[in-house]
Protein backbone atom coordinates (compact mmCIF):
# COMPACT_ATOMS: atom_id res chain seq x y z
CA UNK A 1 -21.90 6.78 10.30
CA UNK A 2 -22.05 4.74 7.26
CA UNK A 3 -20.49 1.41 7.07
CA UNK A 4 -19.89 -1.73 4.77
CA UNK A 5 -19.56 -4.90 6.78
CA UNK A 6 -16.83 -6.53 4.46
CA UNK A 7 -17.77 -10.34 5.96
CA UNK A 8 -20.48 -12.25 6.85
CA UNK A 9 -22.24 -15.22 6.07
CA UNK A 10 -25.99 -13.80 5.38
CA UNK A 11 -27.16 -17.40 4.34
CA UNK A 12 -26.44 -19.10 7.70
CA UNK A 13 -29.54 -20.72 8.88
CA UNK A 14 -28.98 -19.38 12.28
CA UNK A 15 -30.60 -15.95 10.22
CA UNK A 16 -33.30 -17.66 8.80
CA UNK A 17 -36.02 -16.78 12.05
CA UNK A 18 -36.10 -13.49 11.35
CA UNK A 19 -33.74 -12.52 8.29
CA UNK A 20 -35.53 -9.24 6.83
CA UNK A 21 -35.32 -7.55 10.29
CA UNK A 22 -31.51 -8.43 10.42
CA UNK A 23 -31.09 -6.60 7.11
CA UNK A 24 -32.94 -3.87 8.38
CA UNK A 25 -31.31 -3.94 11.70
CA UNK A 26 -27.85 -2.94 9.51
CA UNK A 27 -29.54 -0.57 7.27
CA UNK A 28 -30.93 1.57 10.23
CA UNK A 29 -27.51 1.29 12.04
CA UNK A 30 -25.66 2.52 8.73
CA UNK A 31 -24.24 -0.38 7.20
CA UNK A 32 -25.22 0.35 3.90
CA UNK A 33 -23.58 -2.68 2.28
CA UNK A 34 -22.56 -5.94 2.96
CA UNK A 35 -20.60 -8.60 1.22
CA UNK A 36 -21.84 -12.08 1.68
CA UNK A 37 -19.52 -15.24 1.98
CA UNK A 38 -20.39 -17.58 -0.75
CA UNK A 39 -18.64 -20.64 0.84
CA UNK A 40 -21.90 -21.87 2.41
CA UNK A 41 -21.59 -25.61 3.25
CA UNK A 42 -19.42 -26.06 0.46
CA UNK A 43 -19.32 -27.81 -3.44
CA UNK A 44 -21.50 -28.55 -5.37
CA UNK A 45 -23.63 -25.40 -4.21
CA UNK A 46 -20.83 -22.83 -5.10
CA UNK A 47 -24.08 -19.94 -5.34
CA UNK A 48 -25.03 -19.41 -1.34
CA UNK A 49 -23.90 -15.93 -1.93
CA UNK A 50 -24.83 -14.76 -5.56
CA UNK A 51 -28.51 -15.55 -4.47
CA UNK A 52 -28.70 -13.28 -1.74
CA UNK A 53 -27.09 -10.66 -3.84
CA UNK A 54 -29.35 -11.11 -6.71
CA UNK A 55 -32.04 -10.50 -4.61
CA UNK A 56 -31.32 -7.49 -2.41
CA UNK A 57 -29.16 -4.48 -4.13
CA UNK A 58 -26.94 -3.72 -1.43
CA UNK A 59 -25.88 -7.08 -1.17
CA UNK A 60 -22.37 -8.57 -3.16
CA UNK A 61 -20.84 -11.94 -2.80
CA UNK A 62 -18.24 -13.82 -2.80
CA UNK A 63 -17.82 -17.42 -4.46
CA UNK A 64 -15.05 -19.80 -3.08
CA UNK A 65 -14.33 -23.33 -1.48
CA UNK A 66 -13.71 -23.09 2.14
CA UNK A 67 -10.26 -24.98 3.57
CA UNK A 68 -13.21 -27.42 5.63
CA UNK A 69 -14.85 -28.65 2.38
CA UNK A 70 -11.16 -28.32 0.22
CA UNK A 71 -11.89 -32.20 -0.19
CA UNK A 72 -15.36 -32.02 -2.04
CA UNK A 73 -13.99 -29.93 -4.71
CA UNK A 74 -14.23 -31.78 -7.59
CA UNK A 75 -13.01 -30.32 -11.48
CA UNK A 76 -16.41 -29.04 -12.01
CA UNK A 77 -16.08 -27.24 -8.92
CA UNK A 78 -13.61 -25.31 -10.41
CA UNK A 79 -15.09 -24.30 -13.85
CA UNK A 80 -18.10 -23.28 -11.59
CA UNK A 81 -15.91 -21.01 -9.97
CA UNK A 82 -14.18 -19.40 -13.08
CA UNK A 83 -17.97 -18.85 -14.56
CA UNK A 84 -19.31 -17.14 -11.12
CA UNK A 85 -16.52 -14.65 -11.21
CA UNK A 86 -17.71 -12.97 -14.23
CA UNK A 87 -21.24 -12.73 -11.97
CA UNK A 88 -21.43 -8.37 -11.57
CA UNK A 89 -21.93 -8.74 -8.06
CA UNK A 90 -18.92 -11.49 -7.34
CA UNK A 91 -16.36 -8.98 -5.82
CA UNK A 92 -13.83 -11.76 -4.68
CA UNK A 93 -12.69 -15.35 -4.14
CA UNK A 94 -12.87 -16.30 -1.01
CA UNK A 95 -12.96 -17.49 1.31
CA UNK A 96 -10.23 -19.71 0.97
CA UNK A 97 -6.79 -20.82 2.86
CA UNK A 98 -6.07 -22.64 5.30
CA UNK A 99 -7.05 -24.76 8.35
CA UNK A 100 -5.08 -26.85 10.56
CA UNK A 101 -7.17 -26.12 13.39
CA UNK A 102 -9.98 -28.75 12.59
CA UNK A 103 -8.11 -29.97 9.28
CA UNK A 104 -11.85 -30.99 7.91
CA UNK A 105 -10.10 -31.83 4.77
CA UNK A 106 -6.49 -33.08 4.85
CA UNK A 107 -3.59 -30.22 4.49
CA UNK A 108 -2.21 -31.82 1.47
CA UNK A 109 -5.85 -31.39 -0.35
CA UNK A 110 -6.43 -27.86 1.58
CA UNK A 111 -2.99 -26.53 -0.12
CA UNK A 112 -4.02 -27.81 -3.44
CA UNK A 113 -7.70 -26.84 -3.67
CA UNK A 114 -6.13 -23.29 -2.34
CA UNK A 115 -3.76 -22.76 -5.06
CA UNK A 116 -6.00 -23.64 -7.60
CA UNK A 117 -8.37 -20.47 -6.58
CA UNK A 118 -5.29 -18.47 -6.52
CA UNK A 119 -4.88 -19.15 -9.56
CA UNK A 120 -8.78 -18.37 -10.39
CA UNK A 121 -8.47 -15.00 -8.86
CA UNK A 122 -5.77 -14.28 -10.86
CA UNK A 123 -7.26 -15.13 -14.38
CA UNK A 124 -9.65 -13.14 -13.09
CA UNK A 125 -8.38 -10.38 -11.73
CA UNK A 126 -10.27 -10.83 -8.61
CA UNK A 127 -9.14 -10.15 -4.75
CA UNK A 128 -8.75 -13.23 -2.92
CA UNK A 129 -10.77 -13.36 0.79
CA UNK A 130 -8.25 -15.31 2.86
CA UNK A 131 -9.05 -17.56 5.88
CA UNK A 132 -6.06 -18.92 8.03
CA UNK A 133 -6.54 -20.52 11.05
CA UNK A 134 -2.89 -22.19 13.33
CA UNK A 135 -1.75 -22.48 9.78
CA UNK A 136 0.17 -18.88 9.02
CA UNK A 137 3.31 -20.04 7.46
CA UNK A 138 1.97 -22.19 4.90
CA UNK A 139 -0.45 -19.04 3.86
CA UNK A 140 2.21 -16.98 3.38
CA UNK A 141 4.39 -19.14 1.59
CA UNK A 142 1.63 -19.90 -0.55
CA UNK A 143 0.60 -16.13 -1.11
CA UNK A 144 4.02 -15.09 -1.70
CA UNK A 145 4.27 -17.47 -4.63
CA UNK A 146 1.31 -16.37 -6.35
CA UNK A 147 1.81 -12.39 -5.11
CA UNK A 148 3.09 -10.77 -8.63
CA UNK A 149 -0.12 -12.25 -10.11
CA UNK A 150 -2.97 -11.60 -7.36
CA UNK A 151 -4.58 -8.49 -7.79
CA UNK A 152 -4.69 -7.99 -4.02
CA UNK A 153 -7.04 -9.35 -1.11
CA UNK A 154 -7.96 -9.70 2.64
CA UNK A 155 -6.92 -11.25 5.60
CA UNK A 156 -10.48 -11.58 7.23
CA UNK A 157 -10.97 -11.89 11.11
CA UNK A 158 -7.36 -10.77 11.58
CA UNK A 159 -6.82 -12.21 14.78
CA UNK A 160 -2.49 -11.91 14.28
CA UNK A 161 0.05 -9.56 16.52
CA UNK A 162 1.88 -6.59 14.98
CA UNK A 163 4.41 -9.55 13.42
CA UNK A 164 2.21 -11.06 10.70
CA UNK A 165 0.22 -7.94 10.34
CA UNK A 166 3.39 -6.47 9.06
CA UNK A 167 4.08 -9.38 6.14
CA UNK A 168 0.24 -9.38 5.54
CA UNK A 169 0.64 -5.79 4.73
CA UNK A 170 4.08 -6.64 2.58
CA UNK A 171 2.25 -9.02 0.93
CA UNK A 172 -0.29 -6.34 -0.13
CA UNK A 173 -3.37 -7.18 1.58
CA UNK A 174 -6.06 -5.24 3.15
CA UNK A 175 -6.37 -6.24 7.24
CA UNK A 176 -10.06 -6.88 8.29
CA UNK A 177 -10.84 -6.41 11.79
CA UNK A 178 -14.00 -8.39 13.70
CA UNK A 179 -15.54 -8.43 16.74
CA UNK A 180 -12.26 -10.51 18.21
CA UNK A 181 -10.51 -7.14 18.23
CA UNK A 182 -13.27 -5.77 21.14
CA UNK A 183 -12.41 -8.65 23.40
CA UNK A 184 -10.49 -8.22 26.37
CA UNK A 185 -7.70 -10.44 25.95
CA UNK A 186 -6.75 -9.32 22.16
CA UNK A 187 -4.54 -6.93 22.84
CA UNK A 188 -1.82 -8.58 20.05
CA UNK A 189 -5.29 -7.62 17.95
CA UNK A 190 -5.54 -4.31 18.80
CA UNK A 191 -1.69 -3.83 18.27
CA UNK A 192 -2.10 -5.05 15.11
CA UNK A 193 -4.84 -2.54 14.33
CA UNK A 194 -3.01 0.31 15.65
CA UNK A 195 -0.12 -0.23 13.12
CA UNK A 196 -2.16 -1.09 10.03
CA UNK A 197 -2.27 1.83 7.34
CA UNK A 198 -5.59 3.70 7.45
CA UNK A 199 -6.13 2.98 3.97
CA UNK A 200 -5.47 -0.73 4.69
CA UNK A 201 -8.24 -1.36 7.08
CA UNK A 202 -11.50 -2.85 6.51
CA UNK A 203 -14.48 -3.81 9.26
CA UNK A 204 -16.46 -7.06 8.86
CA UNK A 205 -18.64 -8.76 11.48
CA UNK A 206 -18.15 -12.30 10.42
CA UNK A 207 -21.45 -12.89 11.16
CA UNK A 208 -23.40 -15.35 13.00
CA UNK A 209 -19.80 -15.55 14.66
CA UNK A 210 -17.78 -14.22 16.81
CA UNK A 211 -20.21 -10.82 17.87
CA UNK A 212 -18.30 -7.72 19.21
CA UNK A 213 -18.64 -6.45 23.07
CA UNK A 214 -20.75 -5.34 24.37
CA UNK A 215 -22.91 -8.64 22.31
CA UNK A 216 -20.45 -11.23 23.36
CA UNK A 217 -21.51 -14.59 22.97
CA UNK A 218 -25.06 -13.62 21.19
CA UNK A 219 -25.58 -14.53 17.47
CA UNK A 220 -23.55 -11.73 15.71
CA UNK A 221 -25.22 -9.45 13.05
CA UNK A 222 -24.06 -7.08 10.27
CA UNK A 223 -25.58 -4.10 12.29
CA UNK A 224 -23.06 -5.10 14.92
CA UNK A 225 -20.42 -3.87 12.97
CA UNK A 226 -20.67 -0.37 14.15
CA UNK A 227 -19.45 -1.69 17.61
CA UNK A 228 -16.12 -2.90 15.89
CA UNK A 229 -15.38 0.87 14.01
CA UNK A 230 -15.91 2.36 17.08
CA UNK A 231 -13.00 0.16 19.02
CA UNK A 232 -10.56 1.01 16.04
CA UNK A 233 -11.46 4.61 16.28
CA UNK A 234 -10.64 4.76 20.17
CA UNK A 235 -7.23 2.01 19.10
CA UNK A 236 -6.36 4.76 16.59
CA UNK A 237 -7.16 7.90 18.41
CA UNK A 238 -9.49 9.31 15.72
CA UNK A 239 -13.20 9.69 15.55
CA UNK A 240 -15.84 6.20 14.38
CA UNK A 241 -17.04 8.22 11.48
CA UNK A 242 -13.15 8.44 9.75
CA UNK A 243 -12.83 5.00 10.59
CA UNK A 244 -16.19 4.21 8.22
CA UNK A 245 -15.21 6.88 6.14
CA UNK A 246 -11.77 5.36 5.27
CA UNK A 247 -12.85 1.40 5.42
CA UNK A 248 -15.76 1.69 3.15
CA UNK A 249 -13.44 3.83 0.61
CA UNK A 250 -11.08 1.36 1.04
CA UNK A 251 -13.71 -1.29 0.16
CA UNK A 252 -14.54 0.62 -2.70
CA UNK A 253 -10.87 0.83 -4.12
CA UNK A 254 -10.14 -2.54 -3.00
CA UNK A 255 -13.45 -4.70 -4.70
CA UNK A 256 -13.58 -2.31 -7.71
CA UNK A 257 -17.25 -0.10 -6.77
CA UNK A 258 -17.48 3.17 -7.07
């Protein structure tokens, strides 16, 4: 089975103890790729990402502000951005959105600093890599604005019911399921999953968060993917390796690789 983890966030220190073995952990389990979160811990260091992939080959990024640091941005942040995205390895903006969970920064400055990259990403012609958290409708109505000029993107972690997998899926976005959708009490999760187009799917780990049963409540890991494509595959009836076989073509298609 051969797998790209669409998600995680390779330069969390929480990887630092033993980082080679965790990239070797993935590459032995199949997860031949893996696209790194270039958030980090936010402006003026816009690069977390593009150093990890300049360094290891099957390695991309991302480059972004997350909604918790929307209120460090400054203009420069934003020129930054625009230059990273011509970076070869850069696949996407992201991840960006919203968060009234912890509201970090305030929503006013969140909704700004989030259209602005939507509009990066569509000078760009770059996916967007969208983070939502108790903050749905806003997303939407903000994605629906900019949706005749995005060229596309991902809801990652989709942690939504059937309802708002359906306008994610209007909206034209790719649905990228986590370890969340292995836990117990996600069954809106799963229902979501078992609805989604096969050639809409995507697996990520979100790693060092939110690992997959049976690794509940350890650090999570790009190798732990494979625990993830093997709950959609019994969701969806059908076997772990067309569930690879279809998310990393999907990737493919989706973040422009061949």
């Amino acid at each position: 089975m051969k797998l790209v983890d669409s998600h995680c966030h390779l330069d969390d220190e929480k990887f630092a103890p033993d980082f080679e073995q965790v990239l070797q952990r993935a590459l032995d389990a199949g997860v031949e790729r893996m696209m790194a979160i270039g958030t980090g811990d936010g402006p003026p260091d816009l690069e977390a990402a593009v150093r990890l992939a300049d360094a290891y080959p099957f390695v991309y990024a991302t480059v972004g502000v997350h909604p918790h640091d929307a209120a460090k941005a400054q203009p420069e942040s934003f020129d930054r951005l625009r230059a990273l995205l011509d970076h070869p390895k850069v696949l996407a903006l992201g991840e960006i959105g919203l968060d009234y969970h912890y509201d970090f920064s305030p929503r006013d400055v969140q909704r700004e600093v989030f259209t602005r990259q939507l509009e990066l990403a569509a000078d760009a012609r770059k996916p967007v890599v969208i983070h939502t958290r108790e903050a749905w409708r806003d997303t939407v109505d903000l994605l629906e604005r900019h949706r005749s000029t995005l060229a596309g993107g991902i809801f990652h972690c989709f942690s939504g019911g059937a309802e708002e997998a359906a306008q994610a899926l209007d909206l034209g976005f790719h649905l990228s399921f986590a370890g969340i959708v292995t836990f117990p009490k996600a069954e809106n999760v799963r229902e979501a999953a078992s609805i989604a187009p096969l050639d809409r799917l995507l697996v990520e780990t979100d790693a060092p968060y939110l690992a997959p049963a049976p690794h509940r409540g350890k650090r999570n890991e790009p190798s732990f993917a494979v625990h993830t494509a093997r709950c959609l595959a019994e969701i969806r009836g059908v076997t772990a390796e067309e569930i690879a076989a279809a998310t990393t073509a999907n990737f493919e298609r989706l973040l422009g690789l061949r």
